[in-house]
C-alpha atoms as a PDB file:
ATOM      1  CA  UNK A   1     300.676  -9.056 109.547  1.00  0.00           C
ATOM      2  CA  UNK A   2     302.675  -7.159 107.071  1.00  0.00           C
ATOM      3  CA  UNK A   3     301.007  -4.243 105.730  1.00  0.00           C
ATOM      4  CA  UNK A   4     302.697  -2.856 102.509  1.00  0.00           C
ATOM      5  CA  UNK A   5     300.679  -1.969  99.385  1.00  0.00           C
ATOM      6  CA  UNK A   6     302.806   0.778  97.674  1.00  0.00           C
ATOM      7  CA  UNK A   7     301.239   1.847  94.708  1.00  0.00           C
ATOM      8  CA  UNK A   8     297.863   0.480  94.096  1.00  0.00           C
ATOM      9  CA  UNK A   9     295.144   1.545  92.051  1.00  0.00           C
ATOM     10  CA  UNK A  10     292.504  -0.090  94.168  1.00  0.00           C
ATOM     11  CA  UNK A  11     292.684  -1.618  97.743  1.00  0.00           C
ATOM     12  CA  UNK A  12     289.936  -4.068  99.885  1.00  0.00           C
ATOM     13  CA  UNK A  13     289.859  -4.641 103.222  1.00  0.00           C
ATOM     14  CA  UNK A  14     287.740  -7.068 104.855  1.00  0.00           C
ATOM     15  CA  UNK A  15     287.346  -8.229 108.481  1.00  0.00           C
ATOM     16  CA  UNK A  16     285.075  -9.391 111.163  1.00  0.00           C
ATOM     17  CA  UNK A  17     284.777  -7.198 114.530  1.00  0.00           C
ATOM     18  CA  UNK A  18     288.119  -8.551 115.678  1.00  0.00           C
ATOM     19  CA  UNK A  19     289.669  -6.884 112.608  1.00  0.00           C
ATOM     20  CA  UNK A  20     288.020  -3.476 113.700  1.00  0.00           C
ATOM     21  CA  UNK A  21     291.516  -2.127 115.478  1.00  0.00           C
ATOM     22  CA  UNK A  22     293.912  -3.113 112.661  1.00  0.00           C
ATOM     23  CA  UNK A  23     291.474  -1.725 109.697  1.00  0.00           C
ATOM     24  CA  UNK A  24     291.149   1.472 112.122  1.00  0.00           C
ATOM     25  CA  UNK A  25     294.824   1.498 112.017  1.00  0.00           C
ATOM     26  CA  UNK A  26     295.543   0.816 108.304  1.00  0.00           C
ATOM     27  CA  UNK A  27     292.503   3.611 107.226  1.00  0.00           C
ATOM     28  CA  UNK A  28     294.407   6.059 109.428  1.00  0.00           C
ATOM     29  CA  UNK A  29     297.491   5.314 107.595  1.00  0.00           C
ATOM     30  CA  UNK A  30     296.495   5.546 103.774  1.00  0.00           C
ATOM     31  CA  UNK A  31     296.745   8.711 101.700  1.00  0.00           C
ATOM     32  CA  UNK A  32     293.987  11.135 101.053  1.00  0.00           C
ATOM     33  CA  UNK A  33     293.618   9.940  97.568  1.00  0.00           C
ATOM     34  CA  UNK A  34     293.719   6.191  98.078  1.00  0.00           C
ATOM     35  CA  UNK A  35     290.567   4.478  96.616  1.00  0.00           C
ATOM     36  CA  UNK A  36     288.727   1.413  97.609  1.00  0.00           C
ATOM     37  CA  UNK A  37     286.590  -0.822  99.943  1.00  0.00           C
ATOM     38  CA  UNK A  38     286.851  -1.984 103.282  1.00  0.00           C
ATOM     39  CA  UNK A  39     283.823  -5.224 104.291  1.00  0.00           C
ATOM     40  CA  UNK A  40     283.313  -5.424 108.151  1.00  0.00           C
ATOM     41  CA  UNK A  41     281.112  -8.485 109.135  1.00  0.00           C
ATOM     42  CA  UNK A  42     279.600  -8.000 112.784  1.00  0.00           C
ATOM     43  CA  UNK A  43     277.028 -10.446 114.371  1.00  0.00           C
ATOM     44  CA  UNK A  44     274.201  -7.567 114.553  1.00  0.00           C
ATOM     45  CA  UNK A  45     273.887  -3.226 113.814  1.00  0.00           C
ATOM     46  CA  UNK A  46     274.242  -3.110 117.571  1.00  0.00           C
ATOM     47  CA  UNK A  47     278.050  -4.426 116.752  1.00  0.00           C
ATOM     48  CA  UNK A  48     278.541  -1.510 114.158  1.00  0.00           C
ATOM     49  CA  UNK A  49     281.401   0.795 115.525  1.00  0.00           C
ATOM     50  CA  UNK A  50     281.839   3.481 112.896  1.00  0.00           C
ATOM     51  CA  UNK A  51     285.242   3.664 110.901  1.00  0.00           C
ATOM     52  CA  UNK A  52     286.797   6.658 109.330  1.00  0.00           C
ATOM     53  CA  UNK A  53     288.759   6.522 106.370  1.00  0.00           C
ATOM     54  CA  UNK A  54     289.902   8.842 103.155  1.00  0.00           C
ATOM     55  CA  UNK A  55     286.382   9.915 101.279  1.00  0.00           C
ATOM     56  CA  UNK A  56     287.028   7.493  98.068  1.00  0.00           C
ATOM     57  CA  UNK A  57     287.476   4.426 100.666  1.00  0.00           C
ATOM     58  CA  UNK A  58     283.912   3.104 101.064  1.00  0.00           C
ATOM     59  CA  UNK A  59     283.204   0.959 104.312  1.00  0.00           C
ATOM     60  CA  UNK A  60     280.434  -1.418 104.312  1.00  0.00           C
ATOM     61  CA  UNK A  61     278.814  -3.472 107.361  1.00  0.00           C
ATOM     62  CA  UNK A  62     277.364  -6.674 106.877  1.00  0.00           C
ATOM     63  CA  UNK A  63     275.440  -8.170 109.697  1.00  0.00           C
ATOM     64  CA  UNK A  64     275.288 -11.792 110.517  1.00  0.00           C
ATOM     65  CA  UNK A  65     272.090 -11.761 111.713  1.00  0.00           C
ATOM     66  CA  UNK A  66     270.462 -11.021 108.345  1.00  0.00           C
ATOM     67  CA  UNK A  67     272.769 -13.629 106.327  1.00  0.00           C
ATOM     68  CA  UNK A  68     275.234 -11.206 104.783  1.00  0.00           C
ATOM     69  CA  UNK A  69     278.405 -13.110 104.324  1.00  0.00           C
ATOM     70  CA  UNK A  70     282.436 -11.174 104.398  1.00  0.00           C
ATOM     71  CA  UNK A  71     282.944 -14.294 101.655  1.00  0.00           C
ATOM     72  CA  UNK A  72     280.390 -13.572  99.324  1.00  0.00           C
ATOM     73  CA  UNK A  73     280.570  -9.545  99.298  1.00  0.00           C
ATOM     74  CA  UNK A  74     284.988 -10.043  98.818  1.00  0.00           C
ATOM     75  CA  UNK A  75     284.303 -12.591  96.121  1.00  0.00           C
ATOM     76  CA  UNK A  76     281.488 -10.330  94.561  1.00  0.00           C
ATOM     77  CA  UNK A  77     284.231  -7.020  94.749  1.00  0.00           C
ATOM     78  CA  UNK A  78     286.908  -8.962  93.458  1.00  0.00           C
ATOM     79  CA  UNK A  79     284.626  -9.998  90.404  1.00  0.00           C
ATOM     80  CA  UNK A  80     283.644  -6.960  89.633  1.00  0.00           C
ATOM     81  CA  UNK A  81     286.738  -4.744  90.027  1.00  0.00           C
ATOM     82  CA  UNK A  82     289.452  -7.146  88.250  1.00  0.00           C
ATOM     83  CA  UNK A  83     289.948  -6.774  84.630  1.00  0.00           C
ATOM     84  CA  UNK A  84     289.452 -10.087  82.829  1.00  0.00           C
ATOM     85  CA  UNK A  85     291.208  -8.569  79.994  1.00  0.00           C
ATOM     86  CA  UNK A  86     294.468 -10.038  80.005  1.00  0.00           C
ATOM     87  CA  UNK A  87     296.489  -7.157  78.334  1.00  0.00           C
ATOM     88  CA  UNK A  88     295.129  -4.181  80.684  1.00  0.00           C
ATOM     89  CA  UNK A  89     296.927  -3.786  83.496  1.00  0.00           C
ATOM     90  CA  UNK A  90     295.816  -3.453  87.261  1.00  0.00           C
ATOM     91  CA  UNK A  91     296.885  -2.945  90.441  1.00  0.00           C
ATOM     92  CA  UNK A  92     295.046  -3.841  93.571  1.00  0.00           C
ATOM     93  CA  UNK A  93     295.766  -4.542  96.894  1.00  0.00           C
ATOM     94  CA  UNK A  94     293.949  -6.971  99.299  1.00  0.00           C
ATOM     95  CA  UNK A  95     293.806  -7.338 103.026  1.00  0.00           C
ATOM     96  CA  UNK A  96     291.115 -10.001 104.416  1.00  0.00           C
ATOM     97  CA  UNK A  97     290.991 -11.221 107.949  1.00  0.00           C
ATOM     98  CA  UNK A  98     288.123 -13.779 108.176  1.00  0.00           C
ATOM     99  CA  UNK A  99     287.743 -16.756 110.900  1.00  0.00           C
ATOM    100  CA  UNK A 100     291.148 -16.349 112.386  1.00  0.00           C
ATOM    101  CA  UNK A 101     293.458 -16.390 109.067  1.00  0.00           C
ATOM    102  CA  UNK A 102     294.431 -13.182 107.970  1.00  0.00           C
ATOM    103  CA  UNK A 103     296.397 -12.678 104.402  1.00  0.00           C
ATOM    104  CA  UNK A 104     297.065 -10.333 101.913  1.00  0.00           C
ATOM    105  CA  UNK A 105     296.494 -10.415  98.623  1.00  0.00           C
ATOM    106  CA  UNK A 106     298.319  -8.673  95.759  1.00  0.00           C
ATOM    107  CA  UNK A 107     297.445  -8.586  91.879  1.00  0.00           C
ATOM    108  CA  UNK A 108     301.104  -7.916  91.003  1.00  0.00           C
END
């Protein structure tokens, strides 16, 4: 999977547990001052393995077990942080790894 978001205003990441190593490995690699949202779905809390990224990169765990859905939380994000203005620009960058297919997702 190619990993190259340049300059972005926003970024999401979203992934099941089996993402957990590559969004540990792209979170190690962003710059202090990147800005987003990484979604991890896990089965149950006893699957939550804590991430680390820059402070303005928030990571949120939704558990299986109480219905939460990767789908419905990237959808929501994606709703809410794309301009439906057509004239204002915006840049945002998307990586999302759910049952199996991974892609990535550019509003460029």
């Amino acid at each position: 999977m190619r990993w190259s978001p340049s300059a972005t205003d926003k970024l999401l990441l979203a992934g099941t547990e089996r993402s957990i190593p590559v969004l540990r490995a792209i979170l190690a690699s962003l710059p202090a001052k990147a800005r987003g949202q990484v979604f991890v779905e896990v089965a149950s809390a006893d699957d939550i393995d804590p991430i680390a990224g820059p402070g303005r990169v928030m990571v949120c765990w939704l558990l299986r077990d109480r219905g939460q859905s990767l789908q419905r939380s990237v959808d929501s994000w994606l709703s809410e942080m794309l301009p439906t203005e057509f004239d204002r620009e915006h840049n945002v960058y998307a990586w999302v790894d759910g049952a199996g297919a991974a892609r990535t997702l550019s509003s460029n």
